[in-house]
Protein backbone atom coordinates (compact mmCIF):
# COMPACT_ATOMS: atom_id res chain seq x y z
CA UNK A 1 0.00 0.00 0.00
CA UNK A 2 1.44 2.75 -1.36
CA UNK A 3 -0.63 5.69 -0.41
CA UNK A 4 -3.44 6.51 2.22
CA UNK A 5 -6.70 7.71 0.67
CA UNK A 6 -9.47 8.99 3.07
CA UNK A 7 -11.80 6.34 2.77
CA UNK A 8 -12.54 7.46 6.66
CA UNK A 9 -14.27 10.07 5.48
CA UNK A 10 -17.03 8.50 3.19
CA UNK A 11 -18.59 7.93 6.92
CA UNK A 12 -18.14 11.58 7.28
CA UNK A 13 -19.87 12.38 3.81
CA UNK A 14 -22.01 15.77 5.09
CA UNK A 15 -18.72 17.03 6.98
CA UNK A 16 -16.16 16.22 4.34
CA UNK A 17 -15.41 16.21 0.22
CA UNK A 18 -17.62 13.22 -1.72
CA UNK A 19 -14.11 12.84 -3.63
CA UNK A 20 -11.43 10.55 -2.62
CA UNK A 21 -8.06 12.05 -2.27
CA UNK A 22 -4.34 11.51 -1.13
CA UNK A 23 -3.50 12.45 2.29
CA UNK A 24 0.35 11.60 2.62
CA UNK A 25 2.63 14.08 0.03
CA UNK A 26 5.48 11.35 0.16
CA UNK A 27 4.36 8.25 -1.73
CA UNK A 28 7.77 6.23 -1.60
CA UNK A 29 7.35 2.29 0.34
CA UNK A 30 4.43 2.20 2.58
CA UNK A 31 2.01 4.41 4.35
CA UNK A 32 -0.65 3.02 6.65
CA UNK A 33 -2.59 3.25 9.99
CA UNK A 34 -4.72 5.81 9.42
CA UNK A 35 -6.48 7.67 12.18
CA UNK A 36 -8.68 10.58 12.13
CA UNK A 37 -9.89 13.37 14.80
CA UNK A 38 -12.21 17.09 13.90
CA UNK A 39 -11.57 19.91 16.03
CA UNK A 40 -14.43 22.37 16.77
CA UNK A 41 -13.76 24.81 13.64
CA UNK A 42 -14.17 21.64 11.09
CA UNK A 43 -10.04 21.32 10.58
CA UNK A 44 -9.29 17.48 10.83
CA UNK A 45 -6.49 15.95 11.25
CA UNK A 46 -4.81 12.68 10.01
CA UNK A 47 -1.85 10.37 11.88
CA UNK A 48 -0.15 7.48 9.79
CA UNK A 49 2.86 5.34 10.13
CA UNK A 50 5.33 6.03 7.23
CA UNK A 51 7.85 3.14 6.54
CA UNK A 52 11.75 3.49 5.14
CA UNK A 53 11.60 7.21 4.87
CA UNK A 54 13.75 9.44 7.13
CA UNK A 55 16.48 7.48 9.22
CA UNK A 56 18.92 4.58 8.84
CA UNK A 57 17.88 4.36 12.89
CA UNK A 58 14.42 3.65 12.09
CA UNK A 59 12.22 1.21 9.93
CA UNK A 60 9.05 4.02 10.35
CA UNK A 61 8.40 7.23 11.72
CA UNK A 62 4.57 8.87 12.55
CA UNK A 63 3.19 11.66 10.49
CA UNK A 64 0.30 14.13 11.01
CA UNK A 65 -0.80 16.27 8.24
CA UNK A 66 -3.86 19.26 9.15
CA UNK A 67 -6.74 20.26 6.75
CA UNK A 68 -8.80 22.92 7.08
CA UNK A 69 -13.17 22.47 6.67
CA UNK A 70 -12.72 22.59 2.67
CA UNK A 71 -9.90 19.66 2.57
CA UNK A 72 -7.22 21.66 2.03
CA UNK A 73 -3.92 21.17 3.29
CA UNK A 74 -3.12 23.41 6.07
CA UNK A 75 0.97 23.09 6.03
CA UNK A 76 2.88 20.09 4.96
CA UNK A 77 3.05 16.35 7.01
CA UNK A 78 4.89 17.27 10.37
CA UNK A 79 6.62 13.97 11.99
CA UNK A 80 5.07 13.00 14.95
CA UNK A 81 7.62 11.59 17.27
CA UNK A 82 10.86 12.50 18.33
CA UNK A 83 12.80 9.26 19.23
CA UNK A 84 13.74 7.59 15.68
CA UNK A 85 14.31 4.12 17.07
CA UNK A 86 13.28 1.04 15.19
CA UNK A 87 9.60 0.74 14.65
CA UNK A 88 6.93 3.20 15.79
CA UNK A 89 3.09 2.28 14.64
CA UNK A 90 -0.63 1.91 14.43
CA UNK A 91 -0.74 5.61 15.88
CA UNK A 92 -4.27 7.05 16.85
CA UNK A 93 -5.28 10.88 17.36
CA UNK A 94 -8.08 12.34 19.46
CA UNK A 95 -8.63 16.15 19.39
CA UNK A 96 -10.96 18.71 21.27
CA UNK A 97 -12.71 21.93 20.01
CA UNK A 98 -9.89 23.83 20.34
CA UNK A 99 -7.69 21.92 18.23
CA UNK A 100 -5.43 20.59 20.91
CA UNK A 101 -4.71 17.04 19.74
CA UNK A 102 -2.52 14.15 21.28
CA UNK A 103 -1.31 11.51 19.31
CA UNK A 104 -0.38 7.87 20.83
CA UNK A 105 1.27 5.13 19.06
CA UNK A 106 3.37 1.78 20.03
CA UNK A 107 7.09 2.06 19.78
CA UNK A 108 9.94 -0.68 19.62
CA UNK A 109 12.00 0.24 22.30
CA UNK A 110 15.21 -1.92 21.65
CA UNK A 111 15.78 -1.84 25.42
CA UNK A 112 13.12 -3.15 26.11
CA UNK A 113 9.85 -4.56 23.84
CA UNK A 114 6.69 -2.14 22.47
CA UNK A 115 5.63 0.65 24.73
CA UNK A 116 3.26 3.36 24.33
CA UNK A 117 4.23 7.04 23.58
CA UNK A 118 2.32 9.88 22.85
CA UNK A 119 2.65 13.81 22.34
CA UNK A 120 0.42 16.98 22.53
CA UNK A 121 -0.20 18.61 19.08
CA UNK A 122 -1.55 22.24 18.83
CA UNK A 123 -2.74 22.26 15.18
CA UNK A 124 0.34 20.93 13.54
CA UNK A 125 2.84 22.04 16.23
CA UNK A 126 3.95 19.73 18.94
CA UNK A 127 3.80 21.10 22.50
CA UNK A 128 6.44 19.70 24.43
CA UNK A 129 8.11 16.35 23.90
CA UNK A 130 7.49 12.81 23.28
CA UNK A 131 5.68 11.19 26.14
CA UNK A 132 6.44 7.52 27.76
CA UNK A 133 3.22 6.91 28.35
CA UNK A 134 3.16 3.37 30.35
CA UNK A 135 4.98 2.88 33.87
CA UNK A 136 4.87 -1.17 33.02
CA UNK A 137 7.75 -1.95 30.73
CA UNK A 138 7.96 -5.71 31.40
CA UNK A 139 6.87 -7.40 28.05
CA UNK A 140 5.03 -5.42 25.57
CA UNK A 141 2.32 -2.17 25.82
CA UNK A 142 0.58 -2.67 22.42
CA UNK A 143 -2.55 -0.96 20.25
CA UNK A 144 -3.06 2.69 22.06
CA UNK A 145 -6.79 4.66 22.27
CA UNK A 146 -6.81 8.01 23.01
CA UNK A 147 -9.40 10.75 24.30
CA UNK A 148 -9.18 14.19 25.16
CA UNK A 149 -11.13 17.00 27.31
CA UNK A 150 -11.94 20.52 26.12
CA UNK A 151 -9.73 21.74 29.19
CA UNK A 152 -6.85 19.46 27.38
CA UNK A 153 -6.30 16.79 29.62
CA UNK A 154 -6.19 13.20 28.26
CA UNK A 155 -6.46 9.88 28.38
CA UNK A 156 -4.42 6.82 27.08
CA UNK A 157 -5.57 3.13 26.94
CA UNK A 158 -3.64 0.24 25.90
CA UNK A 159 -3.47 -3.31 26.26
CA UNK A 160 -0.46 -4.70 28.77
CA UNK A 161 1.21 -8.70 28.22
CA UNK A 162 1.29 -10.23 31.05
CA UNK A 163 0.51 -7.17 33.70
CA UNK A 164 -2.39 -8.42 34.84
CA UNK A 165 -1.47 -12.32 36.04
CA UNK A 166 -2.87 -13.29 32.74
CA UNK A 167 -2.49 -12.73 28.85
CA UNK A 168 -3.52 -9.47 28.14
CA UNK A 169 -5.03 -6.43 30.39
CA UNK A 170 -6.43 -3.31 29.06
CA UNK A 171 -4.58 -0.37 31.25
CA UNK A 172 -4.92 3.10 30.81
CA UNK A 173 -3.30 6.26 32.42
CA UNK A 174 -4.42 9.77 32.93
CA UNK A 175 -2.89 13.30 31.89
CA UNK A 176 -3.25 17.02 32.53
CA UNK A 177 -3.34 19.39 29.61
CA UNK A 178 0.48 19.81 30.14
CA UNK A 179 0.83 15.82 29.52
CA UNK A 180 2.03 15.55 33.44
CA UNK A 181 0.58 12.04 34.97
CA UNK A 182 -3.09 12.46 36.86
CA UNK A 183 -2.56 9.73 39.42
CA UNK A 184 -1.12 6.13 38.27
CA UNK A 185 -1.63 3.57 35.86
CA UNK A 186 -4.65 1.19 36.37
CA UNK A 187 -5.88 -1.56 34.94
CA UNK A 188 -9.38 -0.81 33.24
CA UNK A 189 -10.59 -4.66 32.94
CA UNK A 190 -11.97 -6.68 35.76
CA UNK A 191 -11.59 -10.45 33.92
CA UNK A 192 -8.12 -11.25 33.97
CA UNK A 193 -8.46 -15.64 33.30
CA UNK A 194 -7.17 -16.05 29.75
């Protein structure tokens, strides 16, 4: 797959274009993992992994590109996160009526196995920097969801190997608008027997 088109926002016909278009301006190996968010003013955003691109360090970087209420591009594709190690992916954006986003995605930490990261976005300019997101870091922190409060704090889900006694857990940890910790991880499902 070569290119992302906005199939996404066929769901969204009365809000968006009826015309299929390309998201991602570099078109070289693979782009996938789409995810979509709207802020209050109709500008949407779009986060997608991007594979053999920037870095010998890396096998895939994550990108966010902005359009404004009449799909046009509002800048060019801004890269996401700030570590280039091995493999980041499957990122996912949530964004409020201001147009404060935050952006989570898994990363391959070589020390260690996936984790979660994430980072605060206002419009298409990162606030801060990249976010270890999970206190766990035994095994792997996999598949991130994301929501976020007009008042810009957040909250990031994922499921944890192994945390809770069993396979998987779902675990989830939340933020303040200035992507400090609210309190500590916890684990979000009570059935833990695989």
């Amino acid at each position: 797959m070569k290119r992302i088109f906005t199939f996404l926002l066929i769901v969204s016909s009365l809000l968006f274009s009826q015309n299929e278009f390309q998201v991602n301006t570099y078109s070289d190996s693979t782009q996938r993992w789409p995810s979509i968010s709207i802020d209050g003013n109709g500008n949407y955003y779009v986060v997608w992994q991007s594979l053999l691109r920037d870095s010998l360090n890396t096998n895939s970087n994550i990108y966010l590109q902005q359009f404004n209420s009449n799909d046009e591009k509002i800048g060019s594709e801004v890269l996401v996160n700030g570590y280039e190690w091995d493999q980041q992916e499957k990122p996912v954006i949530a964004t409020n009526s201001s147009g404060t986003s935050i952006i989570a995605w898994s990363i391959l930490d070589p020390f260690t196995a996936y984790n979660i990261h994430a980072r605060i976005f206002n419009q298409n300019t990162p606030v801060g920097n990249e976010i270890n997101v999970n206190t766990y870091t035994e095994y792997s922190q996999t598949n991130p969801a994301v929501a976020i409060r007009d008042n810009g704090d957040f909250i990031v889900v994922w499921d944890s190997w192994f945390q809770d006694g069993s396979d998987r857990g779902v675990f989830a940890q939340i933020f303040t608008a200035d992507g400090g910790k609210l309190g500590m991880e916890f684990k979000v499902n009570n059935t833990t027997l695989y």
